[in-house]
N, C-alpha and C. Protein backbone atom coordinates (compact mmCIF):
# COMPACT_ATOMS: atom_id res chain seq x y z
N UNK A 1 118.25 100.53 95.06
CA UNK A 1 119.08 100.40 93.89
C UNK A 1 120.53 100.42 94.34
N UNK A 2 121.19 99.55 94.20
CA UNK A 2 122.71 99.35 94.62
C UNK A 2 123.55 99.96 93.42
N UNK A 3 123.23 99.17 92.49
CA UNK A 3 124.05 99.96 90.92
C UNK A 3 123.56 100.73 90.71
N UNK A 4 125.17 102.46 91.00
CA UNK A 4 124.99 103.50 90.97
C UNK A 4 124.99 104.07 89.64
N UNK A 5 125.33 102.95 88.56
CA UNK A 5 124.94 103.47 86.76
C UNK A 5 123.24 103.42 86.70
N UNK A 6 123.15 101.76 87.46
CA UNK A 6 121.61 101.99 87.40
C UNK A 6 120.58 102.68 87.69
N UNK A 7 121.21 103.01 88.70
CA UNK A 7 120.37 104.53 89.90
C UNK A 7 120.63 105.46 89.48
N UNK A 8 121.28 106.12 88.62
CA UNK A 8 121.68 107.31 87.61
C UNK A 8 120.79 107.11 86.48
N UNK A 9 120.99 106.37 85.81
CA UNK A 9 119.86 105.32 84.63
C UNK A 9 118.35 105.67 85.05
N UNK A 10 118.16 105.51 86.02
CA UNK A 10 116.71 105.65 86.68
C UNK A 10 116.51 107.31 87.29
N UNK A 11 117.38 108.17 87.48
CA UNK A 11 116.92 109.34 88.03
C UNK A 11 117.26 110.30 86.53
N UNK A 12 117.33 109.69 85.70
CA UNK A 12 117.66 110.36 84.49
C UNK A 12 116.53 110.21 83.68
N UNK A 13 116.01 108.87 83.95
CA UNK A 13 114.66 108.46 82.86
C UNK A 13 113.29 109.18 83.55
N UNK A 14 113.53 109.63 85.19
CA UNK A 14 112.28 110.22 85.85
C UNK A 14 112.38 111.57 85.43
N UNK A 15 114.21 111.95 85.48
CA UNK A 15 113.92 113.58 85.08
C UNK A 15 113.48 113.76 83.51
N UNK A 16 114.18 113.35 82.77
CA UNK A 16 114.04 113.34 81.53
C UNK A 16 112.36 113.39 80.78
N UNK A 17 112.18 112.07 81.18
CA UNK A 17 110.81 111.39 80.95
C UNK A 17 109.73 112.00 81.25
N UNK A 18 109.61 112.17 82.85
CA UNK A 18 108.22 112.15 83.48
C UNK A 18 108.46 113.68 84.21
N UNK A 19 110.09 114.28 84.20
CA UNK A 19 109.65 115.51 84.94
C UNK A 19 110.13 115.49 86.37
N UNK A 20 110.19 114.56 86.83
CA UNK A 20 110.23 114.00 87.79
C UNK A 20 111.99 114.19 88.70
N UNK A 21 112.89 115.32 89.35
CA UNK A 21 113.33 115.85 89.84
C UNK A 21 114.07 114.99 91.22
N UNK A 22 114.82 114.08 90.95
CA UNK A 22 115.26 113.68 92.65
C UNK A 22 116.86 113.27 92.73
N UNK A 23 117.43 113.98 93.85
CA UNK A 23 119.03 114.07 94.21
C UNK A 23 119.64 112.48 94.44
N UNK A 24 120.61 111.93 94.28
CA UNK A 24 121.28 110.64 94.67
C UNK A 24 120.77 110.39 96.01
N UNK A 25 121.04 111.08 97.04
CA UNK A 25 120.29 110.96 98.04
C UNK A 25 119.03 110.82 98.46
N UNK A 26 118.39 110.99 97.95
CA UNK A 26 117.19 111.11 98.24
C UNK A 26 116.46 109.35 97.80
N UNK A 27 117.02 108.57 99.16
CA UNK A 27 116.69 107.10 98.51
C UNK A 27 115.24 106.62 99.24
N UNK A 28 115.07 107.02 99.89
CA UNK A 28 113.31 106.89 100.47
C UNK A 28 112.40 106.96 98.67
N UNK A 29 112.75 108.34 98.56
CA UNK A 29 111.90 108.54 97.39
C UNK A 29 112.22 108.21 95.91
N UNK A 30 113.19 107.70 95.90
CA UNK A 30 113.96 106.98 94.61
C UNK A 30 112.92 105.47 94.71
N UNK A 31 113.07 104.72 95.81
CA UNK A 31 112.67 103.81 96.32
C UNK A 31 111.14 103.41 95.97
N UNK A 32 110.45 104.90 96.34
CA UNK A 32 108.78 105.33 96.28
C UNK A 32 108.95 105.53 95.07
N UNK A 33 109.62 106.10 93.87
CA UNK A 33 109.40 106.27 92.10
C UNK A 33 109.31 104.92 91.50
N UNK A 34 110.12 104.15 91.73
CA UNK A 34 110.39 102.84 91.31
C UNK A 34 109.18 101.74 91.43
N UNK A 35 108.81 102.13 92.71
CA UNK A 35 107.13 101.60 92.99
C UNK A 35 106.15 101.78 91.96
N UNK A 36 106.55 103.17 91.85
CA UNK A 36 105.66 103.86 90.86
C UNK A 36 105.57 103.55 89.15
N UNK A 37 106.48 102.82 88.50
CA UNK A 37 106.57 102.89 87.59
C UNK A 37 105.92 101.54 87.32
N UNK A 38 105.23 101.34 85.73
CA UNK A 38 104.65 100.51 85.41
C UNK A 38 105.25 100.13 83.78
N UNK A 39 105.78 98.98 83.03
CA UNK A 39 106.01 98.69 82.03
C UNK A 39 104.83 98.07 80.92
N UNK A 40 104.28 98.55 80.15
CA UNK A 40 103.90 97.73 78.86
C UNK A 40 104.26 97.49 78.14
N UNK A 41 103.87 96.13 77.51
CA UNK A 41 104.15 96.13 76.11
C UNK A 41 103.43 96.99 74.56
N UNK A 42 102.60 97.46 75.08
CA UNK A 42 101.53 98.18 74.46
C UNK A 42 100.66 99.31 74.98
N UNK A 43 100.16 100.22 74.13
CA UNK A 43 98.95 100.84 74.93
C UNK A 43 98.07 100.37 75.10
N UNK A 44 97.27 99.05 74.52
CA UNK A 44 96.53 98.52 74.65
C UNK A 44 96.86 97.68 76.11
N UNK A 45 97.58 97.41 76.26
CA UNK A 45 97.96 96.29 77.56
C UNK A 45 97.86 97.25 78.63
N UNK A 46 98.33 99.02 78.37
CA UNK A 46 97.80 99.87 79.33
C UNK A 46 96.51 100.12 79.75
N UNK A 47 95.27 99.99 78.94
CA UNK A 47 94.67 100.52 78.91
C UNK A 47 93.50 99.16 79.67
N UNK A 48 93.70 97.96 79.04
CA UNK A 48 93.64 96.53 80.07
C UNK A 48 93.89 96.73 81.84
N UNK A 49 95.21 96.89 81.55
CA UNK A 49 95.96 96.90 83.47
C UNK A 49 95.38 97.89 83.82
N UNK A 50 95.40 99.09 83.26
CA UNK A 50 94.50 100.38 84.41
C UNK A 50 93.23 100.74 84.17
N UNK A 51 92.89 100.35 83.64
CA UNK A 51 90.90 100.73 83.08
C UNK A 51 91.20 102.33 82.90
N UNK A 52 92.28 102.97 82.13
CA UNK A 52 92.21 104.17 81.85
C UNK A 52 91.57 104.81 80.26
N UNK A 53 91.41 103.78 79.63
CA UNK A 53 90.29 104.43 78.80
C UNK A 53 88.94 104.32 79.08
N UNK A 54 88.85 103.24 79.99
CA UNK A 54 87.42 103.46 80.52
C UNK A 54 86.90 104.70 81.11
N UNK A 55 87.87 104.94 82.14
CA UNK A 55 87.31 105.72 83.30
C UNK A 55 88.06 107.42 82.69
N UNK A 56 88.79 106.96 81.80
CA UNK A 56 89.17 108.48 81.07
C UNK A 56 89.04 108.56 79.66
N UNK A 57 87.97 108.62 79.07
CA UNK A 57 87.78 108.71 77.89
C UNK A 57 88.28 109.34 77.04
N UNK A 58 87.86 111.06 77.49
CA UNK A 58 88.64 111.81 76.94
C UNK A 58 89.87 112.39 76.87
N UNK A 59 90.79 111.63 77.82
CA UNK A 59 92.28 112.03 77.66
C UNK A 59 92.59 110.06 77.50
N UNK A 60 92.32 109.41 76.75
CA UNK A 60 92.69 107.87 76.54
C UNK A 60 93.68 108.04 74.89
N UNK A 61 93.72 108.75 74.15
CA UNK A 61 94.46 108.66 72.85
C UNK A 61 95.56 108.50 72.97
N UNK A 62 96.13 108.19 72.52
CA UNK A 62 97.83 107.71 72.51
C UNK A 62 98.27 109.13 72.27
N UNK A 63 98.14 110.23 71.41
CA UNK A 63 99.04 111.42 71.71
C UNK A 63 98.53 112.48 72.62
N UNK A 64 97.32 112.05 73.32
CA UNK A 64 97.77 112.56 74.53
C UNK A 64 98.01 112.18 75.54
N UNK A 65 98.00 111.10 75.62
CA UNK A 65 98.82 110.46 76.89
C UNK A 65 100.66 110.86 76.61
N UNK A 66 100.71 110.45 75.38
CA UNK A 66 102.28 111.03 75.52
C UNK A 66 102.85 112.58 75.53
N UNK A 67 101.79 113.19 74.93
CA UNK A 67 102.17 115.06 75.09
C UNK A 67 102.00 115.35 76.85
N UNK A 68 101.18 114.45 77.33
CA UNK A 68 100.83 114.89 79.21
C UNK A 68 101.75 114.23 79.72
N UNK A 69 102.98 113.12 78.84
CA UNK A 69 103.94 112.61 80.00
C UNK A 69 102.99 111.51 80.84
N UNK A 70 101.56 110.81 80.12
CA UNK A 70 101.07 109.99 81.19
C UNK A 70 101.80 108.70 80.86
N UNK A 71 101.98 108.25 79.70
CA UNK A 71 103.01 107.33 79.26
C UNK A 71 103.85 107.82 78.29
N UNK A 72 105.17 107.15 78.56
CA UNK A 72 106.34 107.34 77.76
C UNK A 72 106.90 105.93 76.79
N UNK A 73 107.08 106.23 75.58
CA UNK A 73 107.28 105.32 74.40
C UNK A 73 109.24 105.51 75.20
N UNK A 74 109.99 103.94 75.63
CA UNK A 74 110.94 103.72 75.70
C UNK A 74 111.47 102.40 74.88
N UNK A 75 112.31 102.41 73.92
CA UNK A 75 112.87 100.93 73.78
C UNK A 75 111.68 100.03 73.42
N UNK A 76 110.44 100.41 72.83
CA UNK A 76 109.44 99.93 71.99
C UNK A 76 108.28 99.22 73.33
N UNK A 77 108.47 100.07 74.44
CA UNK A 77 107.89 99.69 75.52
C UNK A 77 106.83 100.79 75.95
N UNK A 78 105.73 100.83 76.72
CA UNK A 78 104.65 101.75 77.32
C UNK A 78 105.42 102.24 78.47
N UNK A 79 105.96 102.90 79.08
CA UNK A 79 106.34 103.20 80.49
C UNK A 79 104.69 104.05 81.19
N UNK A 80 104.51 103.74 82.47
CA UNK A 80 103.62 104.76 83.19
C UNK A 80 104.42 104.81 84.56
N UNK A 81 104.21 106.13 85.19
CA UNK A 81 104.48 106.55 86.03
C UNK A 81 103.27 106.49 87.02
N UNK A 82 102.77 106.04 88.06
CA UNK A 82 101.60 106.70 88.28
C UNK A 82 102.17 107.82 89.53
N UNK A 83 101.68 108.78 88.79
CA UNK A 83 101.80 110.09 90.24
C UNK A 83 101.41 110.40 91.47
N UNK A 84 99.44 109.58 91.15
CA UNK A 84 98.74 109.58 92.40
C UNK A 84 99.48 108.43 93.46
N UNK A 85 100.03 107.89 92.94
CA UNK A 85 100.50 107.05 93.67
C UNK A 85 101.61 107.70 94.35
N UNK A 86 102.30 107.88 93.94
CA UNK A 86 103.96 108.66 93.77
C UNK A 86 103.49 109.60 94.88
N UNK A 87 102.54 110.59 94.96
CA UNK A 87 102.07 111.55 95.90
C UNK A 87 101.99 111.25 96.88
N UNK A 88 100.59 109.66 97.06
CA UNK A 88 100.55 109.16 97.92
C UNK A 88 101.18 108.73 98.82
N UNK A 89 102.23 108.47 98.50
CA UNK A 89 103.51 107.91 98.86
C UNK A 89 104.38 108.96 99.91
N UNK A 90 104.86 110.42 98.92
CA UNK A 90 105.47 111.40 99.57
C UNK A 90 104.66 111.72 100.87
N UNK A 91 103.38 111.72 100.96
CA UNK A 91 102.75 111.87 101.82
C UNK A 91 103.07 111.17 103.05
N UNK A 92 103.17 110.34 102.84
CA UNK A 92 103.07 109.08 104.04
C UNK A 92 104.55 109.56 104.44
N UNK A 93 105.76 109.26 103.48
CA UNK A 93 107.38 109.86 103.80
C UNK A 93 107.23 110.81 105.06
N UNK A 94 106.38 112.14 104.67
CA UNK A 94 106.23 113.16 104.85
C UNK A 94 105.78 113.05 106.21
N UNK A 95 104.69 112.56 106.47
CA UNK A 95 104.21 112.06 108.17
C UNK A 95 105.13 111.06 109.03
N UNK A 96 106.00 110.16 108.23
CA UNK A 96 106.88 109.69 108.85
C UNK A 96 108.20 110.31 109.50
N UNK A 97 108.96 111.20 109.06
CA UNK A 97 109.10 112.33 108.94
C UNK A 97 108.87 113.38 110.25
N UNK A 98 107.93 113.43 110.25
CA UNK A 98 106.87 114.17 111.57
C UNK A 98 107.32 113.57 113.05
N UNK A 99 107.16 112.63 112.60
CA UNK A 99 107.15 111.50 114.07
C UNK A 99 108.71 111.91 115.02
């Protein structure tokens, strides 16, 4: 992210939004959130792209996906974060890191 309104814009919508905690610096993992994020136009178009009412039945309702922060209602849009991913990710940082 070059535009530092935009990159403010974006570490504001992770903290805000999803919880999600990261310093200006920290551009590896700014980099790895951004990966992470997914736009719908719908919950239904969510639920299409990730087979998450399939494979999660009982947490698939629209208020609880939004009380758990699994999607966020922005600007008449679905936002998802995915975390496992997001983890996955720190992980790998994390062994790189090592080296």
């Amino acid at each position: 992210m070059e535009n530092s309104l935009v990159k403010y814009g974006f570490l504001k919508i992770l903290e805000l939004e999803f919880g999600i905690y990261l310093k200006e610096q920290e551009t590896e993992k700014i980099e790895l959130a951004e990966t992470c994020i997914e736009v719908y136009d719908s919950v239904e178009d969510f639920y299409k792209a990730t087979g998450w009412q399939r494979d999660n039945p009982e947490e698939a309702n629209l208020e609880y996906l939004l009380k758990h922060r699994v999607l966020v209602e922005i600007q008449g849009k679905m936002w998802y974060f995915s975390r496992i991913r997001y983890q996955d990710g720190l992980k790998k940082l994390m062994k790189q890191d090592c080296i």
